[in-house]
Each structure stands twice: as C-alpha cells, then as structure tokens.
C-alpha atoms as a PDB file:
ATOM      1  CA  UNK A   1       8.164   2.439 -29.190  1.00  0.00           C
ATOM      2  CA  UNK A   2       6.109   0.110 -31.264  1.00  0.00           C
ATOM      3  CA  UNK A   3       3.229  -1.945 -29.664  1.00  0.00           C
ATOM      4  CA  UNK A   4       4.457  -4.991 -29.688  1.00  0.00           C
ATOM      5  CA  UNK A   5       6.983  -3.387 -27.420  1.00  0.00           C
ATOM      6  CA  UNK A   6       4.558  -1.791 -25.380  1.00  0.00           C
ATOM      7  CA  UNK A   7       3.011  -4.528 -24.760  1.00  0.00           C
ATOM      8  CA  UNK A   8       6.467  -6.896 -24.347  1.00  0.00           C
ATOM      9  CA  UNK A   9       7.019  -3.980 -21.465  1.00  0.00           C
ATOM     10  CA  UNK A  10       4.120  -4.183 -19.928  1.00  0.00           C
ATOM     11  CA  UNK A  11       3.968  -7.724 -19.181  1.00  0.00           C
ATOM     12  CA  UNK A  12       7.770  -7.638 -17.978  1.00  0.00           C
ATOM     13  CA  UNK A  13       6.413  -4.864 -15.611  1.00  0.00           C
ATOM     14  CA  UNK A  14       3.580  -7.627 -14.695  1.00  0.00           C
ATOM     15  CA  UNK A  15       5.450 -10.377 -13.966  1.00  0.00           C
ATOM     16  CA  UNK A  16       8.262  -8.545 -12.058  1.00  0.00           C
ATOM     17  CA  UNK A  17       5.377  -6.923  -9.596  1.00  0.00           C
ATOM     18  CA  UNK A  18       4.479 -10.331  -9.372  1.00  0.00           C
ATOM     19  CA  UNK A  19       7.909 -11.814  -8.589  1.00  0.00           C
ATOM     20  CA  UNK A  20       9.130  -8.797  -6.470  1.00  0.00           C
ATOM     21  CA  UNK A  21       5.793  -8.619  -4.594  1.00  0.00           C
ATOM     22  CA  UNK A  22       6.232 -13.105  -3.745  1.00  0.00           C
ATOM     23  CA  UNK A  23       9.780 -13.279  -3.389  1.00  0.00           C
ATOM     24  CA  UNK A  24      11.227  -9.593  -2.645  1.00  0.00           C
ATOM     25  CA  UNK A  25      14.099  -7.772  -4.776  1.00  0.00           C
ATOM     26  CA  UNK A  26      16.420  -9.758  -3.266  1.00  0.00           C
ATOM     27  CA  UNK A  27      15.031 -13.458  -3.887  1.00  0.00           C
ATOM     28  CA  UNK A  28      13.928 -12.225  -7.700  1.00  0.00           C
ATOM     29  CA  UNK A  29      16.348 -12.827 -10.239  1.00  0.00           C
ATOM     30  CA  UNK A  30      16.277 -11.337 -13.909  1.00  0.00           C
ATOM     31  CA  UNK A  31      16.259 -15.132 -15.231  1.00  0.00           C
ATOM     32  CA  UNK A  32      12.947 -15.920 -13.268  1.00  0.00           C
ATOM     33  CA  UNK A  33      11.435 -12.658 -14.220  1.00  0.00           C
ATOM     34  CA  UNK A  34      11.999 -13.526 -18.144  1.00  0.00           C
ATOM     35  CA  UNK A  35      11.329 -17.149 -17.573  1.00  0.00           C
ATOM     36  CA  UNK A  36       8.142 -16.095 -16.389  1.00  0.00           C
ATOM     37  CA  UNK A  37       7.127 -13.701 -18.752  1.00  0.00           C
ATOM     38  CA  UNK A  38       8.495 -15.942 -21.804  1.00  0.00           C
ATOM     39  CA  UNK A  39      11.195 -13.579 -22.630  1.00  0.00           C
ATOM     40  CA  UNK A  40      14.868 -14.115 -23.080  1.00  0.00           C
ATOM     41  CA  UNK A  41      16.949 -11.788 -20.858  1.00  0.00           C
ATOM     42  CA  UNK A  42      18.420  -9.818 -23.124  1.00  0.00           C
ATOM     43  CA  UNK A  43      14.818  -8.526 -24.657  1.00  0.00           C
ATOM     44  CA  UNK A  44      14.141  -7.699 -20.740  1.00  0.00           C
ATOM     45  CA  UNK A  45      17.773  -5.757 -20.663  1.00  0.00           C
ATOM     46  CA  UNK A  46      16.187  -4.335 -23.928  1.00  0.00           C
ATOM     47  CA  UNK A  47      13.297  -2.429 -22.439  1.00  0.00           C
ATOM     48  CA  UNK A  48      13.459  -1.643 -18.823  1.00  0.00           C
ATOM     49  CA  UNK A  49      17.462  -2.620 -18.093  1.00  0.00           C
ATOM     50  CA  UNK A  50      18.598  -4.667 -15.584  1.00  0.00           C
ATOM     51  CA  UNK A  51      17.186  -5.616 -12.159  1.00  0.00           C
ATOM     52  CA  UNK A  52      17.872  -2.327 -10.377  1.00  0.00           C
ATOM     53  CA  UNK A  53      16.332  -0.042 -12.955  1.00  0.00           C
ATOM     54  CA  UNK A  54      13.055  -2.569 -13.420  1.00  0.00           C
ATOM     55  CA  UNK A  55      12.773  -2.295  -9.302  1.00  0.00           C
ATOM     56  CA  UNK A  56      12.530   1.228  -9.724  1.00  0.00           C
ATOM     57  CA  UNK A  57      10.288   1.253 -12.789  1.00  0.00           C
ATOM     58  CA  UNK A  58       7.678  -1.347 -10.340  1.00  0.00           C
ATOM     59  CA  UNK A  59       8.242   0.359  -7.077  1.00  0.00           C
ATOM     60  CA  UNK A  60       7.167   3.983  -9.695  1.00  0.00           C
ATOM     61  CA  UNK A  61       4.239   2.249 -11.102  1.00  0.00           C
ATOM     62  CA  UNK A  62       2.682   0.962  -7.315  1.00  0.00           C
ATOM     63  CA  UNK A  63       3.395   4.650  -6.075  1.00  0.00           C
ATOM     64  CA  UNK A  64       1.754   6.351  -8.673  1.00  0.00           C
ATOM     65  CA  UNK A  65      -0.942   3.907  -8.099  1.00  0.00           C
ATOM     66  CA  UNK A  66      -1.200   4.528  -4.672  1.00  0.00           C
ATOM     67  CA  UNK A  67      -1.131   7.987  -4.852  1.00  0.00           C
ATOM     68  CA  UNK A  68      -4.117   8.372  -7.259  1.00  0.00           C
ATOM     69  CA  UNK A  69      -6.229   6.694  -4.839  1.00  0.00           C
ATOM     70  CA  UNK A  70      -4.911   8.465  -2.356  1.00  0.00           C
ATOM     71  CA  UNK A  71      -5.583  12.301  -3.854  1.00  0.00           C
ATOM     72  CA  UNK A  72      -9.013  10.997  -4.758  1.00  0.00           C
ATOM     73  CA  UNK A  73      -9.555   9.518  -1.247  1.00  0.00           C
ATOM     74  CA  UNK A  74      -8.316  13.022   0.337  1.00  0.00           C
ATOM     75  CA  UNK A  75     -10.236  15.323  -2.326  1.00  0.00           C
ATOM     76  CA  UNK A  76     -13.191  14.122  -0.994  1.00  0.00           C
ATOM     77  CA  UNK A  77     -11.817  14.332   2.658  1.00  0.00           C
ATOM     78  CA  UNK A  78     -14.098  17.691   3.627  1.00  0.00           C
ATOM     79  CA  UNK A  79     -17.740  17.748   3.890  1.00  0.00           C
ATOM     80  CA  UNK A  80     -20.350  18.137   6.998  1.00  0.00           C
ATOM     81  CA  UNK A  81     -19.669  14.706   8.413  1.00  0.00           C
ATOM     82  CA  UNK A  82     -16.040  15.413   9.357  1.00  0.00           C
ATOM     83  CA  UNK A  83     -15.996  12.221  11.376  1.00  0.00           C
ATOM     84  CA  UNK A  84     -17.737   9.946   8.958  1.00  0.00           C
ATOM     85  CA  UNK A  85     -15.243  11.729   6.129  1.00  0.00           C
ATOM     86  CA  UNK A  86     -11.898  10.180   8.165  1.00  0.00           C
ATOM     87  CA  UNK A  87     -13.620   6.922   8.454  1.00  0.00           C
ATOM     88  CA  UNK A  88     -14.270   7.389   4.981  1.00  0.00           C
ATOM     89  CA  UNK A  89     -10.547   7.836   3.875  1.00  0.00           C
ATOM     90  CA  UNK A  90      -9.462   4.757   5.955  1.00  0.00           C
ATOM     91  CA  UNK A  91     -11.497   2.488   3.906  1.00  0.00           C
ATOM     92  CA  UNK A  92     -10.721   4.113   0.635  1.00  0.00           C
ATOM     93  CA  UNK A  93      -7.194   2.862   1.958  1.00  0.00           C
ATOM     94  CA  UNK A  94      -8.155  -0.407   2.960  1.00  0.00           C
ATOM     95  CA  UNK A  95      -9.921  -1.011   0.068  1.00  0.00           C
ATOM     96  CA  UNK A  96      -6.827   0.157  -2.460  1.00  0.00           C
ATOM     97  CA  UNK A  97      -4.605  -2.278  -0.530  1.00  0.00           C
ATOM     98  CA  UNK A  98      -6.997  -5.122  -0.825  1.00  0.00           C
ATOM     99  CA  UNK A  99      -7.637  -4.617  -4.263  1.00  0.00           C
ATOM    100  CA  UNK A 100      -3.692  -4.429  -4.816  1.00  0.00           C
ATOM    101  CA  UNK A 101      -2.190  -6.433  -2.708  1.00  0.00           C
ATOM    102  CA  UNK A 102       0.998  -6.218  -4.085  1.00  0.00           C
ATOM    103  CA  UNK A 103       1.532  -2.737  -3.270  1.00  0.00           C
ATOM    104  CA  UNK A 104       1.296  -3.573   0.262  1.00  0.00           C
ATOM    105  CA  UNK A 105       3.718  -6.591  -0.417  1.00  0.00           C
ATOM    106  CA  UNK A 106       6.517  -4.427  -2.197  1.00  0.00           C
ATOM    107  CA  UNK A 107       6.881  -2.304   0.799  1.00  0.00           C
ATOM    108  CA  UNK A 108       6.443  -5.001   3.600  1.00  0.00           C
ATOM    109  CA  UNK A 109       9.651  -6.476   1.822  1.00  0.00           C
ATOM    110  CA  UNK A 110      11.395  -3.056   2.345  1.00  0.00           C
ATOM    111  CA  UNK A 111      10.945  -3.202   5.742  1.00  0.00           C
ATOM    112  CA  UNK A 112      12.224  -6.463   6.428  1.00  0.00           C
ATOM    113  CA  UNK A 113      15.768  -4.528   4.618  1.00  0.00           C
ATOM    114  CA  UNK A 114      14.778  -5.766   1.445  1.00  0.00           C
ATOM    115  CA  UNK A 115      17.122  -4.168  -1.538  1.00  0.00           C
ATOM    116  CA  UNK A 116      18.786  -2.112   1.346  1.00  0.00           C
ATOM    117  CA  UNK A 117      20.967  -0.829  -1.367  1.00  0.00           C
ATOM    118  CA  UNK A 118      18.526   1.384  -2.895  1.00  0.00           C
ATOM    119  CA  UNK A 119      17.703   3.493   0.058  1.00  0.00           C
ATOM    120  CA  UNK A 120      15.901   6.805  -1.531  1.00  0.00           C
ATOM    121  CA  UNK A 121      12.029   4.896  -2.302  1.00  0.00           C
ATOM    122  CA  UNK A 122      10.828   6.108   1.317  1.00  0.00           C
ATOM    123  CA  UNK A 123      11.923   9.694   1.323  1.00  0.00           C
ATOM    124  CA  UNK A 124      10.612   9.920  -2.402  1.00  0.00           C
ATOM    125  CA  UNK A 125       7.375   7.965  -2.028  1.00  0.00           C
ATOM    126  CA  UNK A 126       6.230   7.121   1.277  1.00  0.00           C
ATOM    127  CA  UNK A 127       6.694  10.141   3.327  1.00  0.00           C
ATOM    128  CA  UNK A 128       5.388  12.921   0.971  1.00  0.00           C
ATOM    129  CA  UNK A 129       1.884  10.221   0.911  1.00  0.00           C
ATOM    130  CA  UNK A 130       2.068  10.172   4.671  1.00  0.00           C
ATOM    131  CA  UNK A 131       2.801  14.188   4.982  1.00  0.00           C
ATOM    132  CA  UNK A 132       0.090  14.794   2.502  1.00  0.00           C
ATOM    133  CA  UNK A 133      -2.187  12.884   4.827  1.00  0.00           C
ATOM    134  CA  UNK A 134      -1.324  14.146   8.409  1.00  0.00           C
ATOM    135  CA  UNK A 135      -1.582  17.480   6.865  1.00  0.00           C
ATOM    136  CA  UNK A 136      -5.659  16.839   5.988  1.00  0.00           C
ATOM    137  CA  UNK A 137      -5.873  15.914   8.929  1.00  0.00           C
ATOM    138  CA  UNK A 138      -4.646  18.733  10.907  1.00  0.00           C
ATOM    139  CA  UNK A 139      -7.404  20.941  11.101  1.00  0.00           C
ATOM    140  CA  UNK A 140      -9.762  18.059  12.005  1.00  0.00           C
ATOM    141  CA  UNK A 141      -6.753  18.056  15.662  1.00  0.00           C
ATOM    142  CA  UNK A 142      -6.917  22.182  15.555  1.00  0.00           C
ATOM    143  CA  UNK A 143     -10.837  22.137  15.917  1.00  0.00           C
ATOM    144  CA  UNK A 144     -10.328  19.765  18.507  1.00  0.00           C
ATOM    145  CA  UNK A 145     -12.359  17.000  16.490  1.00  0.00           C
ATOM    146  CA  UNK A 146      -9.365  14.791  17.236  1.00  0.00           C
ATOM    147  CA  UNK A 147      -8.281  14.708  20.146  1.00  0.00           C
ATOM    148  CA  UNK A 148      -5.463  16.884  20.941  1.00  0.00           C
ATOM    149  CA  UNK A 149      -3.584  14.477  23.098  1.00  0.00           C
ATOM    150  CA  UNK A 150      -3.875  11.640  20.119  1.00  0.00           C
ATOM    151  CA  UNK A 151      -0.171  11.158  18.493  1.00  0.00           C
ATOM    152  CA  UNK A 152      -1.632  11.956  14.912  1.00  0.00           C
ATOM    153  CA  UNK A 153       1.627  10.265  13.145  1.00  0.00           C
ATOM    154  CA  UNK A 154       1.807   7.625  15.031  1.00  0.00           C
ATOM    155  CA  UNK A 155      -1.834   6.626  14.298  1.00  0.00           C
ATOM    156  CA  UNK A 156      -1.921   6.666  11.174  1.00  0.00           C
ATOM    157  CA  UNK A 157       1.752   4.637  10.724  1.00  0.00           C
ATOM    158  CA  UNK A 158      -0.495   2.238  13.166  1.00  0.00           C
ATOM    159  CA  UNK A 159      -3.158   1.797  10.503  1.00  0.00           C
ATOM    160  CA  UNK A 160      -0.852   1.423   7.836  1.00  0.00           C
ATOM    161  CA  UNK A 161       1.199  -1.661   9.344  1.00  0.00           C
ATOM    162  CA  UNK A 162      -2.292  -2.952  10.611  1.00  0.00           C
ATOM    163  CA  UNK A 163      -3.548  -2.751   6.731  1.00  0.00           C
ATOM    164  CA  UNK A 164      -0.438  -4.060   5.256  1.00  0.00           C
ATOM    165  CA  UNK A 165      -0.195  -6.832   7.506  1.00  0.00           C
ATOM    166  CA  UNK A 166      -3.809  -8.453   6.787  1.00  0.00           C
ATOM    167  CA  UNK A 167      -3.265  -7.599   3.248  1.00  0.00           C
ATOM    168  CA  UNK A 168      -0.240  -9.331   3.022  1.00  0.00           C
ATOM    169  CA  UNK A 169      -0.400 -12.121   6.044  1.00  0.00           C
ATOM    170  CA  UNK A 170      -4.313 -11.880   7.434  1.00  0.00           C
ATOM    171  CA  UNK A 171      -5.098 -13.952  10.498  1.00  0.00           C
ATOM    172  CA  UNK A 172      -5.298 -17.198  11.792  1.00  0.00           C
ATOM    173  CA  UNK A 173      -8.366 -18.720  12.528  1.00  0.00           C
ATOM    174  CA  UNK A 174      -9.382 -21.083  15.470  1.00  0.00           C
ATOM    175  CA  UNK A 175      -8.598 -24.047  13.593  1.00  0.00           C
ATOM    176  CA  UNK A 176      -4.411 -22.475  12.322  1.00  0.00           C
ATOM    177  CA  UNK A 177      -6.209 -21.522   9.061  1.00  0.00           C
ATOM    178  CA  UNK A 178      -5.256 -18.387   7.435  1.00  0.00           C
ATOM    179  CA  UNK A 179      -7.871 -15.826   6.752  1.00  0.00           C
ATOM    180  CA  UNK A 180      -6.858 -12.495   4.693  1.00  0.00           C
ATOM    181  CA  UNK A 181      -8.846 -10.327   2.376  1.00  0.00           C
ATOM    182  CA  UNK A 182     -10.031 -12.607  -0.125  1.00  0.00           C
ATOM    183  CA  UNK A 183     -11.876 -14.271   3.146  1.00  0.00           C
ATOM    184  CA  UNK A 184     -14.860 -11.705   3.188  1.00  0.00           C
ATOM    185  CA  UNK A 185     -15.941 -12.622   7.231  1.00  0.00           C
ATOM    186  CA  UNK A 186     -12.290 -11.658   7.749  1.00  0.00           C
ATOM    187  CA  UNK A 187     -12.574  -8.518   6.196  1.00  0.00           C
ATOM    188  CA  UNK A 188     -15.812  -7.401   7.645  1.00  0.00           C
ATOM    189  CA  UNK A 189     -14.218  -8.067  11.072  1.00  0.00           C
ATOM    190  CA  UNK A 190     -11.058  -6.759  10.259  1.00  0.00           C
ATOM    191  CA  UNK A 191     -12.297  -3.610   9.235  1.00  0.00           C
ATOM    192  CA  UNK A 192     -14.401  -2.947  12.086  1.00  0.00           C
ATOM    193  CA  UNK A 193     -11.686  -3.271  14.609  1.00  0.00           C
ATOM    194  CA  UNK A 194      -9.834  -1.033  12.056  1.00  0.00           C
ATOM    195  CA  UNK A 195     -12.360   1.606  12.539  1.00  0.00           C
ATOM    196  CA  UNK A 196     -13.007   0.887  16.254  1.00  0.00           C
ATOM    197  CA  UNK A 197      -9.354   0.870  16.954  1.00  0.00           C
ATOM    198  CA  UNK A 198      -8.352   4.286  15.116  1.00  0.00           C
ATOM    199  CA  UNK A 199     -11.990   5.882  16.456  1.00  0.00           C
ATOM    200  CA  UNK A 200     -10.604   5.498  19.478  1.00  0.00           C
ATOM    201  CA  UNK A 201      -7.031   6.387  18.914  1.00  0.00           C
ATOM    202  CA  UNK A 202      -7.938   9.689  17.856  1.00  0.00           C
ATOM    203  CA  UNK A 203     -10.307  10.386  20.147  1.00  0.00           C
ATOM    204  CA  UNK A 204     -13.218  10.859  17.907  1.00  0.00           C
ATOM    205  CA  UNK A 205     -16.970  11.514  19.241  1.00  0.00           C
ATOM    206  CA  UNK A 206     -19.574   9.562  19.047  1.00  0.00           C
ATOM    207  CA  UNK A 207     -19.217   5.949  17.574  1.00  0.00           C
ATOM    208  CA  UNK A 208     -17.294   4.477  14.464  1.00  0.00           C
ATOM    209  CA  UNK A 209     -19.745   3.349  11.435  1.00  0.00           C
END
C-alpha cells in the first residue's frame, strides 16, 4: 500500500475512534465517518470496508493499545515493595485511560449493548487482559499479602468501572459542574479514593501512597 494510502487509512481509523468513541457503533454512520475525515465513502469502503469491519479494525487498534501498557505495567509488577508495586499498576491503568480516553469510551458503549451484534470483542480482548491480571496477582493472595477473604475479580472489575466512569463521565461538583480528568484537582482526588478504596478492598497492610 502506497503512503498516501497509509496515511488516507490512518486518518479514517482517527476519525472513526473519534466518532465510535462520541456517538457509539450504533449512532456512527459510514457517511459521518467520511464526512469527517474528507473522504467519499467509497475510498473508506476502499481501505478498511464497511462499518462492521472498520469497528473491528478500531476496537483491534485500542486493544493492542491497551495491552502494551498493560504488559509493561505488569512486567514491572514484582520487586521488594509488593504493596507499593499493585498501587503502582493501578495508576499505570489510570493513567493509560486518562491519556486515552477513548479506549475507555469504546467499551463503556459496549456495555450499554452497543453493536450487540458483534458479540466475540469481550471473550477476545477483555477477559484474556483481565485473566492476565488476576493471575499477577495471585501470589500477592497466596502469601497472604492480600487478603484471603478479598473477592480478587471482583475488585479489580470494581476499579475498572470506577476508572472508566471518571474517564468517560467524571463528577459533579458542588455547583452541577462536571469535573473529569482534564480537571487536575479531580484527578488528584479521584485517584486517592482509587487507591484508598482498592487498599482497602484487598486488604492490604499498612497505608495506600
């Protein structure tokens, strides 16, 4: 493929993370996605196919996004801290989803039964990410680190709605303003009840940074 296609596919793949991420599968049309990119649709049809196939080819690109960052984030899981090290990995999450926002977006939309019709994204993405983390996390619960009566899966499914939901929706402030990631108070204070919250839900010693 020449450049200029390269580059034509790339910004369709732009634009439709954009659009998906806003408006969800369902609400995105191929017309807005090549009005937007300032493409007719048959050069869209031309390199990624129609709206199914350029779902798949975004909902590929955030998970292999997200699962860089997350292989780095559990690579450097171990050391002599093992409770600063799990703190550690939940902002290395926090952090990916506030710098890409419209990961967490994509897959909020699939849980309000967004493109229902494509049904195999979870099995192939989400729970081999999850697995993958539950098992580092294992022998922190068999050393008795984390507390053996703490429901491991569920925690961490806790932290990732919590995370998704200020990425995606923040909170409201006193005054019905709302405050999300970009709002760096907000962020401070929502990651401190982050880490206070799953400190405690695991049953960790001591205190949370």
């Amino acid at each position: 493929m020449a450049s200029a296609d390269g580059t034509q596919a790339d910004l369709i793949l732009k634009v439709a993370t954009q659009l998906f991420a806003a408006l969800g599968y369902d609400g995105t049309s191929t017309r807005q996605i090549a009005d937007a990119a300032g493409l007719n649709i048959a050069t869209v049809n031309y390199h990624v196919g129609g709206k199914r196939e350029l779902y798949l080819a975004v909902m590929a690109r955030a998970h292999l996004a997200e699962k860089a960052a997350l292989d780095a984030a559990l690579a450097r899981l171990p050391g002599d801290d093992p409770v600063a090290a799990i703190h550690r990995l939940i902002d290395d999450y926090l952090g990916f989803c506030v710098d890409n926002p419209e990961v967490p977006a994509l897959w909020m939309h699939r849980w309000l039964s967004d493109a229902r019709d494509i049904t195999e994204l979870e099995r192939e993405y989400v729970q081999p990410l999850v697995t993958a983390v539950g098992a580092a996390l294992r022998p922190a619960v068999e050393s008795g680190l984390i507390d053996e009566r703490a429901d491991l899966e569920y925690t961490m499914w806790t932290v990732i709605w919590s995370v998704h939901g200020f990425a995606k929706g923040g909170v409201l402030d006193s005054d019905g303003r709302r405050r999300a990631a970009g709002d760096r108070a907000a962020l401070r204070r929502f990651r401190a009840h982050l880490h206070l919250s799953t400190h405690r839900a695991l049953g960790l010693p001591g205190d949370p940074p």
